[in-house]
Protein backbone atom coordinates (compact mmCIF):
# COMPACT_ATOMS: atom_id res chain seq x y z
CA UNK A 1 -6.07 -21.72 -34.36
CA UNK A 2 -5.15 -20.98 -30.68
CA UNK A 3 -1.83 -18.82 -30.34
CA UNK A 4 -0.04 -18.29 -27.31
CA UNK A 5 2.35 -14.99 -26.93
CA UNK A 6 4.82 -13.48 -24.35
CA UNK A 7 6.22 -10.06 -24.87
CA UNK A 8 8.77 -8.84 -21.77
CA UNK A 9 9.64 -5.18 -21.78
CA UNK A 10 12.28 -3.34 -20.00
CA UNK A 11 12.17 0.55 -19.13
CA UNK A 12 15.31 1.91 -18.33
CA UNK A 13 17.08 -0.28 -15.85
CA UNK A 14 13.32 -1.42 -13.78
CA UNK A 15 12.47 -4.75 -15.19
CA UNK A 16 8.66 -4.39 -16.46
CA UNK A 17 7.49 -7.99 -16.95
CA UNK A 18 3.90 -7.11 -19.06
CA UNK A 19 2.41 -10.50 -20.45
CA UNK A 20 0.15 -10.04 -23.60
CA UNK A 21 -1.95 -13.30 -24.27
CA UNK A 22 -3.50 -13.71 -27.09
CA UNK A 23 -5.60 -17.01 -26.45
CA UNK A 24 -8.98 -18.25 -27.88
CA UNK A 25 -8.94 -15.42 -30.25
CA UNK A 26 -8.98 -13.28 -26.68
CA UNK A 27 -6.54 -10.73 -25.86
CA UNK A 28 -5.09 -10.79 -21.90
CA UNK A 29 -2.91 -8.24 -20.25
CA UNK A 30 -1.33 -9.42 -16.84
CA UNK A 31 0.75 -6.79 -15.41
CA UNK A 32 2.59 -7.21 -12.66
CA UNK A 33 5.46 -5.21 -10.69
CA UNK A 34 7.66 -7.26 -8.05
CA UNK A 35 10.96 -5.15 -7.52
CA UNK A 36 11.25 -6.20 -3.82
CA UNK A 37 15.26 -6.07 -2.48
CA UNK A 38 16.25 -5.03 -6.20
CA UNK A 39 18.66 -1.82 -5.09
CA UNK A 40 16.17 0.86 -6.20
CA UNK A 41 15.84 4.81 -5.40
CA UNK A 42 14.08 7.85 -6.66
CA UNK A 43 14.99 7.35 -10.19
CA UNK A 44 13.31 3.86 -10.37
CA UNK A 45 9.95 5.14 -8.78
CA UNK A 46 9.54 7.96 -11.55
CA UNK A 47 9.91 5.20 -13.92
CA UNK A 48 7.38 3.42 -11.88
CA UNK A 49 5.17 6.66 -11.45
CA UNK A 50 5.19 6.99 -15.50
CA UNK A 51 3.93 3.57 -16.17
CA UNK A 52 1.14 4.27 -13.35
CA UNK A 53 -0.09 7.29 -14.99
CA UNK A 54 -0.15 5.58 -18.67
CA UNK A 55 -3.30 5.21 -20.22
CA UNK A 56 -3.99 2.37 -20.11
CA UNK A 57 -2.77 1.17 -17.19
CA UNK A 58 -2.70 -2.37 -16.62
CA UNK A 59 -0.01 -2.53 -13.19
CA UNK A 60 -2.44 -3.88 -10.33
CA UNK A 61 0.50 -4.64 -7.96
CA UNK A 62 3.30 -3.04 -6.82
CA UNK A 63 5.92 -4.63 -4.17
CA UNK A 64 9.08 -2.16 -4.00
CA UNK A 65 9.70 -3.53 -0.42
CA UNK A 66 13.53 -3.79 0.96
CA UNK A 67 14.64 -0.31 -1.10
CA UNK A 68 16.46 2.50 -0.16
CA UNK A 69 13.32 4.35 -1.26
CA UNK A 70 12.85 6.74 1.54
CA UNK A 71 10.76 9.65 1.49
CA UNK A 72 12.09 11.37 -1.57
CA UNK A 73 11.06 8.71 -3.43
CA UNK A 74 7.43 7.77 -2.81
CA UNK A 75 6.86 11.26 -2.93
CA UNK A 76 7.72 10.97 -6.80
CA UNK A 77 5.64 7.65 -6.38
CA UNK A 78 2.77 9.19 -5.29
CA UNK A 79 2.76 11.20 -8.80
CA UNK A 80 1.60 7.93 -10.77
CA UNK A 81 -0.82 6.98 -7.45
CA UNK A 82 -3.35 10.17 -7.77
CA UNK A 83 -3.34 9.39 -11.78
CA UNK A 84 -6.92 8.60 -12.99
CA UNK A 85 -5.33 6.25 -14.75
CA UNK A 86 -3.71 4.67 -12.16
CA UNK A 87 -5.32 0.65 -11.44
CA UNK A 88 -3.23 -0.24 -8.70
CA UNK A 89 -5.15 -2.69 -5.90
CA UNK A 90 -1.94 -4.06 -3.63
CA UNK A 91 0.87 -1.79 -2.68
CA UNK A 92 3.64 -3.09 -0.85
CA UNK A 93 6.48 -0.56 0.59
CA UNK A 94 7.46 -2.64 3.36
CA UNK A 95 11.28 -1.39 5.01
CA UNK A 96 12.20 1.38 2.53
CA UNK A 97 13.52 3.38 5.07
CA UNK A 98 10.24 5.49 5.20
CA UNK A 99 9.10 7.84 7.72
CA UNK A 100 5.64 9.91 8.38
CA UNK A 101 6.40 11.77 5.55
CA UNK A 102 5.81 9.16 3.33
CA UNK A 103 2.34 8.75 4.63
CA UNK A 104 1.52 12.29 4.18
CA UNK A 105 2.29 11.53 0.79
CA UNK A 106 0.57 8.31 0.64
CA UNK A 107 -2.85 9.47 2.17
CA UNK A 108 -3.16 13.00 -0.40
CA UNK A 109 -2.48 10.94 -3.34
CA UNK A 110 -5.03 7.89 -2.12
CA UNK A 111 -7.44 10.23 -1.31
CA UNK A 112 -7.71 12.14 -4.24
CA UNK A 113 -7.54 8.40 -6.18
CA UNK A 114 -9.03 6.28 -3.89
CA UNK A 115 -11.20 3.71 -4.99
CA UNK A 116 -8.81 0.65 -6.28
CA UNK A 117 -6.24 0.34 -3.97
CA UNK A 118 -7.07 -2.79 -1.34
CA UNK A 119 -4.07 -4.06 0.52
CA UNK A 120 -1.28 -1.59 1.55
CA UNK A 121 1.40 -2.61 3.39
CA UNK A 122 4.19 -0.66 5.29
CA UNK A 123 5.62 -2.98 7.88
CA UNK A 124 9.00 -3.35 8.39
CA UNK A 125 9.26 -7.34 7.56
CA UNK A 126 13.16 -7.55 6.55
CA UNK A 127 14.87 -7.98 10.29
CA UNK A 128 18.17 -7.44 8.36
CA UNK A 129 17.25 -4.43 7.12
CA UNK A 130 19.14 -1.14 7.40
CA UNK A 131 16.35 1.16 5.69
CA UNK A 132 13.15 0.18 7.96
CA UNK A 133 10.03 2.03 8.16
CA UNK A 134 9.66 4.33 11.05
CA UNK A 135 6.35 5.59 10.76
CA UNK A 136 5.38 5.97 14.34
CA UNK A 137 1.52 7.30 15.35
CA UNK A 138 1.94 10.63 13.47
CA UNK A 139 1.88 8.57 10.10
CA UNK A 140 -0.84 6.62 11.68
CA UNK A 141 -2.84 9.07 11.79
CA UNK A 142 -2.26 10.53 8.54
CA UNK A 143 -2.99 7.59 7.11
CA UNK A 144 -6.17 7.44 8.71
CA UNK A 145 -6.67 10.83 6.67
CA UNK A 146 -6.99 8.45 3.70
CA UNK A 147 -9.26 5.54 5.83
CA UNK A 148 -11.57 8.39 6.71
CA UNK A 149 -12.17 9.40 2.49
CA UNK A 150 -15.68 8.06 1.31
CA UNK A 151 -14.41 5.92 -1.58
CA UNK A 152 -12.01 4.19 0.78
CA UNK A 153 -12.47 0.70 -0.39
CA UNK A 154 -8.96 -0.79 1.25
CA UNK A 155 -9.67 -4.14 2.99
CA UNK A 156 -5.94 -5.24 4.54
CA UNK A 157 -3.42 -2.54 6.33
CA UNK A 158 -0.53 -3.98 7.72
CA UNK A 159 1.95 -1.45 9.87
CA UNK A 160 3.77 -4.47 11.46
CA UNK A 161 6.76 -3.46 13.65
CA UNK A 162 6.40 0.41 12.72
CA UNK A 163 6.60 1.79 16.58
CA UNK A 164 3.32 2.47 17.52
CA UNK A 165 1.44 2.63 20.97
CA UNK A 166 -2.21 3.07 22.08
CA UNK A 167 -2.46 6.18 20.61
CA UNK A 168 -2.53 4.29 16.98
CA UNK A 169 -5.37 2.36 17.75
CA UNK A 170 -7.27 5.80 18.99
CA UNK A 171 -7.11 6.98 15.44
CA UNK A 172 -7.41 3.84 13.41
CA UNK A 173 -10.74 3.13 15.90
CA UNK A 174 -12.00 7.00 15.06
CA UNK A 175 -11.39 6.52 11.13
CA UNK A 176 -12.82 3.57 10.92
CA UNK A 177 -15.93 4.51 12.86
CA UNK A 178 -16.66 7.86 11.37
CA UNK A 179 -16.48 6.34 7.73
CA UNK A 180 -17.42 2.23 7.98
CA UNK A 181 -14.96 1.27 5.72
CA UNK A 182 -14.54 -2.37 3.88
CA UNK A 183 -11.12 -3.16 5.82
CA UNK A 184 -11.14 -7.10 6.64
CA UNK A 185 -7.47 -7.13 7.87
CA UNK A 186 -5.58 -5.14 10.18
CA UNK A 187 -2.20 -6.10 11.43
CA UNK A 188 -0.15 -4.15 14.07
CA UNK A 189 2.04 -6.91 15.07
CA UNK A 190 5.28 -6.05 16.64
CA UNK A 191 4.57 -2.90 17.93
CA UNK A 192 4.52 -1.33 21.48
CA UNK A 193 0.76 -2.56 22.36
CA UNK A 194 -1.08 -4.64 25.10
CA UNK A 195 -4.80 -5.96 25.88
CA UNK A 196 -6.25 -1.87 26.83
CA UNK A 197 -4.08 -0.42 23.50
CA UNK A 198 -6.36 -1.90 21.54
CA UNK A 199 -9.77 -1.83 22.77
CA UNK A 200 -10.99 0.89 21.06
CA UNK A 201 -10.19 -1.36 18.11
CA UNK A 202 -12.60 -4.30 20.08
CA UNK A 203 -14.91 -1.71 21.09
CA UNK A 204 -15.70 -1.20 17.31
CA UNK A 205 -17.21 -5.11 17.16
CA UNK A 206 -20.66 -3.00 18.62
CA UNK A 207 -21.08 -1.25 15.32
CA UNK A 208 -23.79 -2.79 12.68
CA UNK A 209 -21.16 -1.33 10.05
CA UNK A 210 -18.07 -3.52 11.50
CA UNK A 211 -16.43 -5.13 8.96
CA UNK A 212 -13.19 -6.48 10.39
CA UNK A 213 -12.60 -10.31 10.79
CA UNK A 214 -8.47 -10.11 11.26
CA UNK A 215 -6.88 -7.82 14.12
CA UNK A 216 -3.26 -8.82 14.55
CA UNK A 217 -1.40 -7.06 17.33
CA UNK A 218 0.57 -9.24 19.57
């Protein structure tokens, strides 16, 4: 006889919505973390960190976007993102008031954990926001720290309106071409670039081992 079950569970004051199915005489786990414009900080992202680092871990994506997160925080973050156990394969931090710190942070833990994650996002998408990212080229290009690692597997980066120049697309061109990577989409709209920012970026298409189809940058 089919069954059908929902069990919601709450950890602390971050809503965890985990759905266990048992269907078909099959048991499903869908795990999934939206907390975007919810009021969180530091507190909330070592409850996040915990559930990361649980074995198992079934939390494949993560949107905290539109928190007062700031650097502090993904810092404690980045704890449950270098787990062994952690599964996560979209990360979305867009406007938490972050600045290259944050993707110091970001790249250690990816790289030492790198082979799941495959759409990270840092763009700074609320307009109304009063905690955007600022990550400028010196997060860039820590960042491409992480693009560079050989289990890399990320496919879509999006740094929209983050304050970069030409200098950006220098590194993201010299990452991607020292380590052919899998990344499909790459959008760095919004940000101080023209037509000769960005064809290092073009310049790339030469390469057997290209693999982008989406460049975004006006």
């Amino acid at each position: 006889m089919t069954s059908l079950c929902f069990v919601f569970m709450y950890i602390e004051s971050v809503f965890i919505m985990q759905i266990f199915c048992f269907y078909n005489n099959t048991f499903y786990v869908f795990y999934h973390h939206r907390l975007a414009r919810c009021g969180l900080s530091e507190s909330h992202c070592e409850v996040v960190a915990s559930v990361l680092k649980s074995n198992p871990s079934h939390l494949t994506e993560l949107d905290m976007s539109g928190n007062k997160l700031q650097d502090s925080a993904v810092k404690l973050l980045c704890a449950g993102l270098e787990s062994p156990n952690c599964r996560l394969e979209t990360l979305r931090l867009m406007a938490c008031g972050l600045s290259e710190f944050s993707c110091i942070y970001l790249a250690a833990a990816l790289k030492s954990n790198p082979s799941h994650l495959r759409e990270l996002d840092l763009s700074n998408k609320y307009s109304w926001s009063l905690t955007n990212n600022n990550l400028k080229d010196s997060g860039v290009m820590h960042l491409c720290g992480y693009l560079k690692s050989p289990g890399c597997g990320l496919e879509t980066l999006r740094l929209m309106d983050c304050e970069l120049s030409a200098i950006s697309c220098d590194y993201l061109a010299a990452a991607m071409k020292s380590n052919p990577s899998h990344l499909r989409q790459l959008d760095l709209s919004n940000n101080i670039l023209h037509d000769p920012d960005v064809k290092p970026l073009y310049d790339l298409k030469q390469s057997r081992d290209y693999r982008l189809e989406t460049l975004r940058w006006s």
